[in-house]
PDB file of N, CA and C in Angstrom:
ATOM      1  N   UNK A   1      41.739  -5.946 -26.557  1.00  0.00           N
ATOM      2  CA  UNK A   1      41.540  -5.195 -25.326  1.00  0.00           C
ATOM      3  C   UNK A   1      40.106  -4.648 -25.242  1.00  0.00           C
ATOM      4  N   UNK A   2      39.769  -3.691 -25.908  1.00  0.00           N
ATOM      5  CA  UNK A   2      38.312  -3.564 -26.039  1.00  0.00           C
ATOM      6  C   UNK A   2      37.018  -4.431 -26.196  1.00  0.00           C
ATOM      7  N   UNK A   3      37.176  -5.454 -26.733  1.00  0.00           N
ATOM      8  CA  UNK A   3      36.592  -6.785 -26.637  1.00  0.00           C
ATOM      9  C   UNK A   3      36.361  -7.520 -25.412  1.00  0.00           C
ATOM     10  N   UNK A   4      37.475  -7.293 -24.311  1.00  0.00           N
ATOM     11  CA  UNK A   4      37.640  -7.567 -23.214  1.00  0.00           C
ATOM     12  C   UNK A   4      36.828  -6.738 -22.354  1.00  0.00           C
ATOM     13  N   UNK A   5      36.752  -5.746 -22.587  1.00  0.00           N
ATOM     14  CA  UNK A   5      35.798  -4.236 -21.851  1.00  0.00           C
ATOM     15  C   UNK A   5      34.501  -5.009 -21.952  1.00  0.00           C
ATOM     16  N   UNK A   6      34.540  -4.856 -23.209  1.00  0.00           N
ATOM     17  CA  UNK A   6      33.007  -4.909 -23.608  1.00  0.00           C
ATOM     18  C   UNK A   6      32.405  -6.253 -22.955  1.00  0.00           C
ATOM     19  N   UNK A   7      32.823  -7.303 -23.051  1.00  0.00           N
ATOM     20  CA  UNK A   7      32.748  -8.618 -22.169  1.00  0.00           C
ATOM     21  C   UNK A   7      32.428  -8.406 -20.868  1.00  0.00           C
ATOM     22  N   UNK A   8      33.192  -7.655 -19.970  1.00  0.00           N
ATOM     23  CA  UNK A   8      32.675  -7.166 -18.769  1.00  0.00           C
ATOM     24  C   UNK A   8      31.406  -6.040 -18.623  1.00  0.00           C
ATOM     25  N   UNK A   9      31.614  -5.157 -19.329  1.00  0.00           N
ATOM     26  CA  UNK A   9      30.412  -4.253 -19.187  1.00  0.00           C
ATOM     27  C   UNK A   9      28.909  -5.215 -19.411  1.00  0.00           C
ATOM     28  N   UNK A  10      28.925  -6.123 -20.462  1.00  0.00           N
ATOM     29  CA  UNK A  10      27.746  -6.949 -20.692  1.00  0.00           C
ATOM     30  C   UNK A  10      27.832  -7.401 -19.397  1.00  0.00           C
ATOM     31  N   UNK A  11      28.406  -8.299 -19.038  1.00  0.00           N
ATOM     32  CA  UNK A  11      28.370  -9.248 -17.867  1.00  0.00           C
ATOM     33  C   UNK A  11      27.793  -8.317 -16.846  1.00  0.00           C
ATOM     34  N   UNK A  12      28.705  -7.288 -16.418  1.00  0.00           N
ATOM     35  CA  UNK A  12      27.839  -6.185 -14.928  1.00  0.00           C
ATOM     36  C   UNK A  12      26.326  -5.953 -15.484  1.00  0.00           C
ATOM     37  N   UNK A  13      26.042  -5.700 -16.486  1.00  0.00           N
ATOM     38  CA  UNK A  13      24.692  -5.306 -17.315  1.00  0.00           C
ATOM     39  C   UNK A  13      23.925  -6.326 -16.808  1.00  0.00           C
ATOM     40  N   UNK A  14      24.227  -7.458 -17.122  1.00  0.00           N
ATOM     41  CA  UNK A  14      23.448  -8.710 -16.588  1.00  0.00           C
ATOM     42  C   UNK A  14      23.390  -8.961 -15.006  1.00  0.00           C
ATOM     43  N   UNK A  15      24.429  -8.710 -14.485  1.00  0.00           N
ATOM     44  CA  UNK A  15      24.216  -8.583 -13.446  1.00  0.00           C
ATOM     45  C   UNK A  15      22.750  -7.367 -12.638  1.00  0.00           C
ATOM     46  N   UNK A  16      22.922  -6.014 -13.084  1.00  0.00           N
ATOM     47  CA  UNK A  16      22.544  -4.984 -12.818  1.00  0.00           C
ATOM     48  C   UNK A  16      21.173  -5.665 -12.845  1.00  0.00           C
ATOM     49  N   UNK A  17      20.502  -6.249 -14.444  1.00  0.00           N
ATOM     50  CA  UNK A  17      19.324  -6.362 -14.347  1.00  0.00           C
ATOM     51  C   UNK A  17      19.129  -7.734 -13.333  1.00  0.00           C
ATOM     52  N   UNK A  18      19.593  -8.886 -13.180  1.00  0.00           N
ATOM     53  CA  UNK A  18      19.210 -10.289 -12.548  1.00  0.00           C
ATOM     54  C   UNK A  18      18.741  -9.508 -11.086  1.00  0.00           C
ATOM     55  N   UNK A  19      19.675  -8.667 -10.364  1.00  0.00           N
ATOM     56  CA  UNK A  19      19.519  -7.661  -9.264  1.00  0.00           C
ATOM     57  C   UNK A  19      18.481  -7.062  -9.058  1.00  0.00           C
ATOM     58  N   UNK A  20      17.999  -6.143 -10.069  1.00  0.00           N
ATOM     59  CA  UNK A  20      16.428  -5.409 -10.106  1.00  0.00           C
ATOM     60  C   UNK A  20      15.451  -6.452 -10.686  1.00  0.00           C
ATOM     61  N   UNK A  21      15.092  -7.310 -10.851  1.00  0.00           N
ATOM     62  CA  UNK A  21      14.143  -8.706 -11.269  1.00  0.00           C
ATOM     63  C   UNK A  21      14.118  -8.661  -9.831  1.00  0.00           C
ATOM     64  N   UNK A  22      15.429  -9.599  -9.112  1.00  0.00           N
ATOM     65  CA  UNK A  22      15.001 -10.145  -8.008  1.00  0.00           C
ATOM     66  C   UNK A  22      14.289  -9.168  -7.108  1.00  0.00           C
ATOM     67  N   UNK A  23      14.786  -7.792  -6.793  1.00  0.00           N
ATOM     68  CA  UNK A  23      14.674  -6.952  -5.866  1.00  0.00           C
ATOM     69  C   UNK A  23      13.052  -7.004  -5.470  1.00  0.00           C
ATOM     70  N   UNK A  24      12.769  -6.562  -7.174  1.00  0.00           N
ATOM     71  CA  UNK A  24      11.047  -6.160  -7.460  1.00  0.00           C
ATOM     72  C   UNK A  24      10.605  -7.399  -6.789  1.00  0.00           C
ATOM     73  N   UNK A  25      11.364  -8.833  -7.122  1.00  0.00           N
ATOM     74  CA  UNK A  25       9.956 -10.064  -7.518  1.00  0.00           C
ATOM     75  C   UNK A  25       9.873  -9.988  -5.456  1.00  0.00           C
ATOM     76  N   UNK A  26      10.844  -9.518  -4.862  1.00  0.00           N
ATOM     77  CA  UNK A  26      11.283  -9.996  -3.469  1.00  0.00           C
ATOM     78  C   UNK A  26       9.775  -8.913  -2.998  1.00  0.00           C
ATOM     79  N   UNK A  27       9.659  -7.297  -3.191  1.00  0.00           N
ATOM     80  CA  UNK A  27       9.042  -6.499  -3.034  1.00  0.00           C
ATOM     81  C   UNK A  27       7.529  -6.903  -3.256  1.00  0.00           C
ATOM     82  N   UNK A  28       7.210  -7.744  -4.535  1.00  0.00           N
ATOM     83  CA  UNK A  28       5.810  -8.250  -4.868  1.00  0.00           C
ATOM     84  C   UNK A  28       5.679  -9.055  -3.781  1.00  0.00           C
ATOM     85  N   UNK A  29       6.111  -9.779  -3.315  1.00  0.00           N
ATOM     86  CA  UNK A  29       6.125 -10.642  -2.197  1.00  0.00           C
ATOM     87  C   UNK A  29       5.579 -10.711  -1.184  1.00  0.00           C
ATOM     88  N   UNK A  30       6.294  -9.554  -0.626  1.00  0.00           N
ATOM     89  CA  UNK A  30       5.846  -8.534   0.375  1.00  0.00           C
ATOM     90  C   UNK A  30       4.797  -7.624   0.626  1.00  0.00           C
ATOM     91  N   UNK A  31       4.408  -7.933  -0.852  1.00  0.00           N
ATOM     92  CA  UNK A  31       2.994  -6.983  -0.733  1.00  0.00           C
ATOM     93  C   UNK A  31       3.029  -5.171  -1.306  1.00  0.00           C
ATOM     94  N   UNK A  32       4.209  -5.001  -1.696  1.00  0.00           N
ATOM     95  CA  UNK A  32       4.747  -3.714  -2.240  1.00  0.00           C
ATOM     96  C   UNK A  32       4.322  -3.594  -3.880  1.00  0.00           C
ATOM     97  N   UNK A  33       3.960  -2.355  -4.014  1.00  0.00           N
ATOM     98  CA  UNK A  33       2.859  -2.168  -5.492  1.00  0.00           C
ATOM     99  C   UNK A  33       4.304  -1.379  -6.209  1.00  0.00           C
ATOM    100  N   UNK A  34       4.933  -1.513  -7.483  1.00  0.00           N
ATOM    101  CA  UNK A  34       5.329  -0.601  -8.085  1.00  0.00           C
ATOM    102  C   UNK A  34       4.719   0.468  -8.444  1.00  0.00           C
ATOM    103  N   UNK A  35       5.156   1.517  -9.109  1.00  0.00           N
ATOM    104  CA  UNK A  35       4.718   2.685 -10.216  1.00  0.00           C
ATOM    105  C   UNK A  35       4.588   4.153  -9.615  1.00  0.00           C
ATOM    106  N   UNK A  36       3.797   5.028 -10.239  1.00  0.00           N
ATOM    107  CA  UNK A  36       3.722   5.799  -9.628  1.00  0.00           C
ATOM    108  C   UNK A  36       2.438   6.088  -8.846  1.00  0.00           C
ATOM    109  N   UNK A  37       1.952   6.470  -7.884  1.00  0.00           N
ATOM    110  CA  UNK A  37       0.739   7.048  -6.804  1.00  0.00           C
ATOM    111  C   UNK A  37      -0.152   7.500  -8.462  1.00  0.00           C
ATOM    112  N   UNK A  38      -1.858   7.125  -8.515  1.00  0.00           N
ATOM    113  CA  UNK A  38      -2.729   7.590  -8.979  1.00  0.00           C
ATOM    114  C   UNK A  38      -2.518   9.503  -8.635  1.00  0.00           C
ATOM    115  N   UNK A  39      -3.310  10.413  -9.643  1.00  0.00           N
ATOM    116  CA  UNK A  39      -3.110  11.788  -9.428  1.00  0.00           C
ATOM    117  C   UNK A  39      -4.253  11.793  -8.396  1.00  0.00           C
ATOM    118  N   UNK A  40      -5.610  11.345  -9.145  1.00  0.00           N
ATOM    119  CA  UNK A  40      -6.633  11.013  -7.969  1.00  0.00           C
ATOM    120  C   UNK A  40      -7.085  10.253  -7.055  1.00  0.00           C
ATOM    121  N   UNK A  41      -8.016  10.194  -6.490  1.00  0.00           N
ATOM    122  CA  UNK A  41      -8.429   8.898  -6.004  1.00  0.00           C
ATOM    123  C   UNK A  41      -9.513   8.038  -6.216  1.00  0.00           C
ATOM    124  N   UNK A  42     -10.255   6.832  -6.070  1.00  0.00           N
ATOM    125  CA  UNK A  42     -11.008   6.689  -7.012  1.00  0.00           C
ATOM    126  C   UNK A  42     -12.331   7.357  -6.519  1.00  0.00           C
ATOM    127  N   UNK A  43     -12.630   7.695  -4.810  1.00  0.00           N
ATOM    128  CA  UNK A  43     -13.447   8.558  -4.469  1.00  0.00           C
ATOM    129  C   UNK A  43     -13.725  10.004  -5.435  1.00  0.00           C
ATOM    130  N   UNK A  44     -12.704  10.691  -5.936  1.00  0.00           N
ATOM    131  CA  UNK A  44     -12.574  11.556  -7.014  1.00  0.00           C
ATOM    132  C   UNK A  44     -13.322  11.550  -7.910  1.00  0.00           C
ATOM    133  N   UNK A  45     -12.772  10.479  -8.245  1.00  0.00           N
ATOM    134  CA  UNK A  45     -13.329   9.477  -9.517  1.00  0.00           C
ATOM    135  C   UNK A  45     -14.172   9.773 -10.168  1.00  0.00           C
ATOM    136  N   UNK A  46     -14.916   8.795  -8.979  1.00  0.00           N
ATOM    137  CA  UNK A  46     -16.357   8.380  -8.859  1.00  0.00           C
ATOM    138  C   UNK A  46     -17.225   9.790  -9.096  1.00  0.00           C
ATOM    139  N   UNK A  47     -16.799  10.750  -8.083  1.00  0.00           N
ATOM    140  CA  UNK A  47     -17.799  11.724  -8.324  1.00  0.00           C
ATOM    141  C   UNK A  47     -17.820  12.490  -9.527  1.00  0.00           C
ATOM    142  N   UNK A  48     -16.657  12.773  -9.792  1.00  0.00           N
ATOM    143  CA  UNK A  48     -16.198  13.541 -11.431  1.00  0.00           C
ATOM    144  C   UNK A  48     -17.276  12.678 -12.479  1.00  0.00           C
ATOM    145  N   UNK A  49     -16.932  11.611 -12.447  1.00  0.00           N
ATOM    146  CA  UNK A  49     -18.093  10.611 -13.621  1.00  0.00           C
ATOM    147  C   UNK A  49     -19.238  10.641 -12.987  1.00  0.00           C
ATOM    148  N   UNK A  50     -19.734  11.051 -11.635  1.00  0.00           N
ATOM    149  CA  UNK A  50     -21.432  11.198 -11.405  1.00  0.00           C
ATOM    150  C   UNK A  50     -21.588  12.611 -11.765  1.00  0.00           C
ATOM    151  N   UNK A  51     -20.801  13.837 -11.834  1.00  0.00           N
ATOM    152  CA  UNK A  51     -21.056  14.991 -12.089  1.00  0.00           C
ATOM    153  C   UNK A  51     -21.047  15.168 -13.350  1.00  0.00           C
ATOM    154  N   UNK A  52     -21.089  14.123 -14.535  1.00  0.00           N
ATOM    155  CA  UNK A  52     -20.425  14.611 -15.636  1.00  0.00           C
ATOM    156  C   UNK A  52     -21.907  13.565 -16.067  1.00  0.00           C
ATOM    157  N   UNK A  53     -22.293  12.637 -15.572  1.00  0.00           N
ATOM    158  CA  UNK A  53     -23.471  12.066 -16.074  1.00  0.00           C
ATOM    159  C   UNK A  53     -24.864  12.781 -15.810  1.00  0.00           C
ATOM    160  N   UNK A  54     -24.932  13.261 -14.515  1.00  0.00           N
ATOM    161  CA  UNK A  54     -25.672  13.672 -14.083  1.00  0.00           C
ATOM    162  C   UNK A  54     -26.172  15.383 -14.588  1.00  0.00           C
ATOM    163  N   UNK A  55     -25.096  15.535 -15.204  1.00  0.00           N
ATOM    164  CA  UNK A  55     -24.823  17.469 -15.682  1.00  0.00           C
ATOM    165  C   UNK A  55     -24.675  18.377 -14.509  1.00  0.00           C
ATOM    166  N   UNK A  56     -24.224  17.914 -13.611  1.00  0.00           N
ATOM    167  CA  UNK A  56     -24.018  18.712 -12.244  1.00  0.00           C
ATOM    168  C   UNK A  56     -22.915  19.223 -12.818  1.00  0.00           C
ATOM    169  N   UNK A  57     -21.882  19.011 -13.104  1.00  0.00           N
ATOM    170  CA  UNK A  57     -20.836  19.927 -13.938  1.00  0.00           C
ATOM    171  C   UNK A  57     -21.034  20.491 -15.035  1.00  0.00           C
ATOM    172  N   UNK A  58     -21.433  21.854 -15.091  1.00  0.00           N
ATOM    173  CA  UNK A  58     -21.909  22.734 -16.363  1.00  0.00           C
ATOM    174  C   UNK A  58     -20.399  22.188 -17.715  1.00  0.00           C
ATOM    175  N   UNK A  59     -20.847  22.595 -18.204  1.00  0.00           N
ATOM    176  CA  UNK A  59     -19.543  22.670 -19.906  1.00  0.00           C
ATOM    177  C   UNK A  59     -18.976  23.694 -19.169  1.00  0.00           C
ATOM    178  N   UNK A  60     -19.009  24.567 -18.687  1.00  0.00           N
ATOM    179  CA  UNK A  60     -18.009  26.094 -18.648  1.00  0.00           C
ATOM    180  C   UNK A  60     -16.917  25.489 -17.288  1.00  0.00           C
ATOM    181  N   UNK A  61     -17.284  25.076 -16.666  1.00  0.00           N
ATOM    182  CA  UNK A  61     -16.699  23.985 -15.513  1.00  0.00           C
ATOM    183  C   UNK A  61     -15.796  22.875 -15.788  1.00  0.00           C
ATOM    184  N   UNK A  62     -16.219  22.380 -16.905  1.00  0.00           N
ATOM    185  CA  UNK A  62     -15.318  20.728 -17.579  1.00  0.00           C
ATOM    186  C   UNK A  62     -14.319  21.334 -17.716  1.00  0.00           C
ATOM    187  N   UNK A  63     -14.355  22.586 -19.048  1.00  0.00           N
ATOM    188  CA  UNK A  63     -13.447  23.298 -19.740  1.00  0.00           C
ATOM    189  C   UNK A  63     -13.259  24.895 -19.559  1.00  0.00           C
ATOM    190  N   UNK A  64     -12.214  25.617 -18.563  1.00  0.00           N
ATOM    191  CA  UNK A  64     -12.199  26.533 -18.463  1.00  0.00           C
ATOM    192  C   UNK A  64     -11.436  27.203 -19.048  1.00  0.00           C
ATOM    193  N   UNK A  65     -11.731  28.747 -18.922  1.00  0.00           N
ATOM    194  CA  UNK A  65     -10.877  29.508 -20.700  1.00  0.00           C
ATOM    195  C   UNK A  65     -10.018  29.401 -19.162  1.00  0.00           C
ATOM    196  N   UNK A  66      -8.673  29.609 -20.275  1.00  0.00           N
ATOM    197  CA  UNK A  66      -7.582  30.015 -19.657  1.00  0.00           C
ATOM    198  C   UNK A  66      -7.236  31.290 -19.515  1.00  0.00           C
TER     199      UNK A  66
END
């Protein structure tokens, strides 16, 4: 009997994933990006690494006391 469970639970399992493969590969398709949203942007970015080359961002600025 349990052998029998377990036979089905694998099988839906396989199912579950063949389902999310296709879903995603259908979504790439379409032009849809997984993951999560960047925190910044690369406009951000960009300037954070020109302020940090340039020394326009003091040290007391990079790292502030808490």
């Amino acid at each position: 009997m349990f052998g029998m469970l377990s036979v089905l639970a694998e099988f839906q399992r396989e199912l579950i994933v063949a389902n999310t493969r296709d879903g995603l590969a259908d979504a790439r398709a379409r032009g849809r990006k997984g993951g999560r949203p960047p925190r910044s942007s690369a406009r951000t970015r960009s300037n954070s690494l020109n302020g940090y080359t340039t020394q326009a961002i003091t040290p007391s600025r990079r790292s502030p006391t808490c």
